[in-house]
N, C-alpha and C. Protein backbone atom coordinates (compact mmCIF):
# COMPACT_ATOMS: atom_id res chain seq x y z
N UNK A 1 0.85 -1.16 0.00
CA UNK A 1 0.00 0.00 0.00
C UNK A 1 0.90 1.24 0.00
N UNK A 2 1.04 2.54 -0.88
CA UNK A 2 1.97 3.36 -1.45
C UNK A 2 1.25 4.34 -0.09
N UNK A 3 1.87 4.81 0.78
CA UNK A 3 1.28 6.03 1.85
C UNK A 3 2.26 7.23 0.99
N UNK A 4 1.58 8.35 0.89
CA UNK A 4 1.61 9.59 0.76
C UNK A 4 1.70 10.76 2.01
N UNK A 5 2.63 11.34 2.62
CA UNK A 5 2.71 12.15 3.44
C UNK A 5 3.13 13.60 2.72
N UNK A 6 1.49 14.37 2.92
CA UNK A 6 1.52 15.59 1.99
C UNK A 6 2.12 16.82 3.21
N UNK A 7 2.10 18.31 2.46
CA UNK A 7 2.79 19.29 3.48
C UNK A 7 1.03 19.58 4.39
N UNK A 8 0.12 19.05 4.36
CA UNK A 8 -0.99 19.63 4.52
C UNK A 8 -1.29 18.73 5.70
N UNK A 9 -0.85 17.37 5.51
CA UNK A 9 -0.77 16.16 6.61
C UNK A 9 0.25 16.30 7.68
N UNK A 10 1.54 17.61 7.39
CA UNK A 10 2.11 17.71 8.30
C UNK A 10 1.88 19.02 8.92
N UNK A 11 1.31 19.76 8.76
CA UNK A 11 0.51 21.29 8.70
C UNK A 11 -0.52 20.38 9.79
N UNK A 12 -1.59 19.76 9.93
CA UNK A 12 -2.52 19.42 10.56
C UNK A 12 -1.90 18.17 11.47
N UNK A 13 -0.72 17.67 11.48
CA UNK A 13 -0.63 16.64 12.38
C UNK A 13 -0.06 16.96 14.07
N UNK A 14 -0.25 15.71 14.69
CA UNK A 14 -0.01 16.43 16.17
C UNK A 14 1.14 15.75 16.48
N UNK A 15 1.77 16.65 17.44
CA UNK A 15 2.89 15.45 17.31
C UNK A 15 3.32 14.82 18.68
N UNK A 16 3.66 13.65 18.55
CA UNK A 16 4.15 12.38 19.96
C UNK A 16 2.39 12.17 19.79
N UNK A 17 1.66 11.96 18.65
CA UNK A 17 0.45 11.32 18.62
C UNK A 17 0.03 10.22 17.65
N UNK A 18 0.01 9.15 18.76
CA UNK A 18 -0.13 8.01 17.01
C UNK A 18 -0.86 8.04 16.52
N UNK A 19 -2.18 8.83 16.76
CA UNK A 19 -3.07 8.33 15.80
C UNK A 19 -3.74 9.93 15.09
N UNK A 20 -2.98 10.97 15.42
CA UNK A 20 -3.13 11.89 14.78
C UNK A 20 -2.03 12.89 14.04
N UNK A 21 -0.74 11.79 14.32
CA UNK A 21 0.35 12.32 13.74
C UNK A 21 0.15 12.58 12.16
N UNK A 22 1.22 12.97 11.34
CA UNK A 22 0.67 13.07 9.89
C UNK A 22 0.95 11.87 9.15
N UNK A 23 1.68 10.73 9.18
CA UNK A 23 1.40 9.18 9.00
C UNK A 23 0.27 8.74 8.93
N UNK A 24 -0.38 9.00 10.49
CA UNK A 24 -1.66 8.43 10.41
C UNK A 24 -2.95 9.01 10.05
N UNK A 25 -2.66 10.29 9.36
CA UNK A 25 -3.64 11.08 8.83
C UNK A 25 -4.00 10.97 7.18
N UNK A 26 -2.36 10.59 6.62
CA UNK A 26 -2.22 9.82 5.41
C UNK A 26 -2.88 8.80 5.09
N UNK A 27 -2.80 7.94 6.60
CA UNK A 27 -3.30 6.11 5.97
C UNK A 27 -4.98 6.84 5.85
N UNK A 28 -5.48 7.16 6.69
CA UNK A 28 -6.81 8.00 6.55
C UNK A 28 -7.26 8.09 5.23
N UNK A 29 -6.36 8.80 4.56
CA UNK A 29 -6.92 9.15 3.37
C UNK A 29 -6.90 8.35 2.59
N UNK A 30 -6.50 7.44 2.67
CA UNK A 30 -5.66 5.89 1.73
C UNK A 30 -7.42 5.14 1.99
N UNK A 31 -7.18 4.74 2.99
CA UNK A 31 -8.40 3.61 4.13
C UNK A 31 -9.88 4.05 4.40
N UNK A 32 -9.66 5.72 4.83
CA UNK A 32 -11.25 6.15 4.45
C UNK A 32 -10.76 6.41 6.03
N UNK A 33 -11.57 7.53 6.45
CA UNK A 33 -11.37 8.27 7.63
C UNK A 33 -12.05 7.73 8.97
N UNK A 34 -12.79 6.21 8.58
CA UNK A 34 -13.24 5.22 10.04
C UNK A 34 -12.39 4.57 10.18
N UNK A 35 -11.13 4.22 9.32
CA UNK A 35 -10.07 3.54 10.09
C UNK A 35 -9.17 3.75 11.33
N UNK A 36 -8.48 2.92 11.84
CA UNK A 36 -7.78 3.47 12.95
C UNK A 36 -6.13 3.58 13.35
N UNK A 37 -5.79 4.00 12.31
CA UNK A 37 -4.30 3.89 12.76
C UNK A 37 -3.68 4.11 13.67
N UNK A 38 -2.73 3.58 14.17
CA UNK A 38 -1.77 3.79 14.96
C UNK A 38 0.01 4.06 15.25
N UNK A 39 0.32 4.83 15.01
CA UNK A 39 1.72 4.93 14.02
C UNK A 39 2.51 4.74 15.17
N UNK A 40 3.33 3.94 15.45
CA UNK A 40 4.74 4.01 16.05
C UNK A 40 6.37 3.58 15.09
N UNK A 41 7.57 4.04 16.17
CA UNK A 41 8.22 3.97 15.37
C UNK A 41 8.60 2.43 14.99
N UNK A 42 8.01 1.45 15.38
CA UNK A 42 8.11 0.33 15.36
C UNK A 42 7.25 -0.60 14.33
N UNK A 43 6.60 0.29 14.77
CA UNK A 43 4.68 -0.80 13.43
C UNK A 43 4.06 0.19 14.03
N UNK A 44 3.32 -0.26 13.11
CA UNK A 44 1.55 0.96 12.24
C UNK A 44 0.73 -0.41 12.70
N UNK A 45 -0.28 0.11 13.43
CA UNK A 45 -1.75 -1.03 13.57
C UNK A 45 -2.31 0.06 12.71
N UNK A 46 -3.45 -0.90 12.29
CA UNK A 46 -4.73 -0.48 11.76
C UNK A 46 -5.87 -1.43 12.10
N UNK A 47 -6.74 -0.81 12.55
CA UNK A 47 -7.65 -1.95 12.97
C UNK A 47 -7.91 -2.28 14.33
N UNK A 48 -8.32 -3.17 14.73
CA UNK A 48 -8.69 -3.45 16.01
C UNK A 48 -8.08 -4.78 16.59
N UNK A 49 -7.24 -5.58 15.43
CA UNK A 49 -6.57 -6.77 16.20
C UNK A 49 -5.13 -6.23 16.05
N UNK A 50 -4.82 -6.07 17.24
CA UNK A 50 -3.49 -5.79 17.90
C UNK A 50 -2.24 -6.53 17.41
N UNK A 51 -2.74 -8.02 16.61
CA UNK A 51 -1.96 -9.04 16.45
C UNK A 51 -1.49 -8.63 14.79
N UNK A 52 -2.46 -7.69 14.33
CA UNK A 52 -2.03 -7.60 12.89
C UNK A 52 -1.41 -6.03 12.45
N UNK A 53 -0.31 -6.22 11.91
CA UNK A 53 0.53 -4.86 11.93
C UNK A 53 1.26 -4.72 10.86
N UNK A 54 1.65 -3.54 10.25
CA UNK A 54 3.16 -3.43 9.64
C UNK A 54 3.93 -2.80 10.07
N UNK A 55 5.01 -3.60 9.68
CA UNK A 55 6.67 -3.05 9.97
C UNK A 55 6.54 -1.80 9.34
N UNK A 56 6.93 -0.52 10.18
CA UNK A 56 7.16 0.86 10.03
C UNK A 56 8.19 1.01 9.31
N UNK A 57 8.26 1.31 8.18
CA UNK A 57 9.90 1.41 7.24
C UNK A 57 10.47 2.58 7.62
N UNK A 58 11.66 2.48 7.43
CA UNK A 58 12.55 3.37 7.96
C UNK A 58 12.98 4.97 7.22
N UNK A 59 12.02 5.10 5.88
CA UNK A 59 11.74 6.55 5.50
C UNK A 59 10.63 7.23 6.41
N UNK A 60 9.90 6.54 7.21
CA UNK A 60 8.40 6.79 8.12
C UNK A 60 9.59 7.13 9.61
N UNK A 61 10.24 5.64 9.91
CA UNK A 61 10.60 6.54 10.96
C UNK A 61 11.63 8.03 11.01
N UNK A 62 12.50 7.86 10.18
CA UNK A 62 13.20 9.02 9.94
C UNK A 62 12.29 10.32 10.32
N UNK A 63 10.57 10.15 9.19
CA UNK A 63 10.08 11.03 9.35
C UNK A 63 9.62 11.26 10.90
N UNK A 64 9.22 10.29 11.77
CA UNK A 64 8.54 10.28 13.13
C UNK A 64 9.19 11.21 13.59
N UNK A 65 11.13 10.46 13.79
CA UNK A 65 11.99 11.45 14.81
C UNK A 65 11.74 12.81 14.53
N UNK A 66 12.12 13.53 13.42
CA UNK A 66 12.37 14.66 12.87
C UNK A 66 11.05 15.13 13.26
N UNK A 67 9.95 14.75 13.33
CA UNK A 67 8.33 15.51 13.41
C UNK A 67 8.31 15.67 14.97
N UNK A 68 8.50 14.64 15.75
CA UNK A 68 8.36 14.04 17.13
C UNK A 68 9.23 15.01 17.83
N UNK A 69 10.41 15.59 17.25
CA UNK A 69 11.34 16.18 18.04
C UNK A 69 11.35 17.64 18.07
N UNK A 70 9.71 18.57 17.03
CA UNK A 70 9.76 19.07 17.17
C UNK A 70 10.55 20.02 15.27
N UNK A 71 11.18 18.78 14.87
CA UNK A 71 10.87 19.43 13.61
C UNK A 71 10.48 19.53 12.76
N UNK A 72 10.81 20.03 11.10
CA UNK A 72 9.51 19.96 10.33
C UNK A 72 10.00 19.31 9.13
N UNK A 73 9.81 17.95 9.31
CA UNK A 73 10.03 17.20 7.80
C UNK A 73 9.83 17.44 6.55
N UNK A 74 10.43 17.00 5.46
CA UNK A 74 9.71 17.33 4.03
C UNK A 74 8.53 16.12 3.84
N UNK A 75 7.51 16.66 3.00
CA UNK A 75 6.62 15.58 2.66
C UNK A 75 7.46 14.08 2.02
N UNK A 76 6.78 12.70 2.23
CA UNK A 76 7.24 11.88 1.99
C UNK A 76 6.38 10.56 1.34
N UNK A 77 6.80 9.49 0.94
CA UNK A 77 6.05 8.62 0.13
C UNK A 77 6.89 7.34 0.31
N UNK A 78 6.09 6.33 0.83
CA UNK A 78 6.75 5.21 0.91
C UNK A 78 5.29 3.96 1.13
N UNK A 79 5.96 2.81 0.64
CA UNK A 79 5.40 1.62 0.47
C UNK A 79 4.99 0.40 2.24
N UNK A 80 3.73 0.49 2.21
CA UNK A 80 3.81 -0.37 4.19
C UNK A 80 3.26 -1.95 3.13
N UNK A 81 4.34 -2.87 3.63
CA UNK A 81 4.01 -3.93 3.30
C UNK A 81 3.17 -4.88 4.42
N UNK A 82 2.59 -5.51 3.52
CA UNK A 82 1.39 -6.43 4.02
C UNK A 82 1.68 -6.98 5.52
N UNK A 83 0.06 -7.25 6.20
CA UNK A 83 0.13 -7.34 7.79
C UNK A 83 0.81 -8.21 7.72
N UNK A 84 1.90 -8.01 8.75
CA UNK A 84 2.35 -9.48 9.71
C UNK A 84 1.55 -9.98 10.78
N UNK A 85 1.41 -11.12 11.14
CA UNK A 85 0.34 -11.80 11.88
C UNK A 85 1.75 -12.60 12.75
N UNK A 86 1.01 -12.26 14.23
CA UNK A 86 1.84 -12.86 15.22
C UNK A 86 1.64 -13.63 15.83
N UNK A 87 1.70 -14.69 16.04
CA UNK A 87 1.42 -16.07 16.21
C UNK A 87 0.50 -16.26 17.76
């Protein structure tokens, strides 16, 4: 799934917030705005089973720190590959 992080998603995002950071305001627009993301720098939930996730790629976290710490990233675009399921 190709996520899109526009300057408008980082203009409106909050930050040290997973589920209103601008990551998870992106998948929003991807998923339709009843989804539920959850962005850490570790894995992205979506959804309601805890057990199903993706690995957060490391152009997302780059972006987290830099947003999280207070600064202001450039917009970004990167690929979240399919849920991992944890046994």
């Amino acid at each position: 799934m190709k996520i899109t992080v526009t300057q408008e998603h980082i203009n409106k995002g909050k930050r040290q917030s997973r589920c209103f950071c601008p990551i998870a305001l992106a998948i929003k627009d991807v998923l339709g705005q009843n989804c539920d993301p959850r962005v850490g720098d570790m894995c992205i939930f979506i959804g309601k089973d805890p057990k199903q996730y993706y690995v957060t790629p490391w152009q997302a976290k780059a972006f987290i720190s830099i947003f999280d710490s207070g600064g202001i990233p450039n917009p970004i675009e990167f690929e979240l590959e399919p849920f991992v399921r944890i046994a």
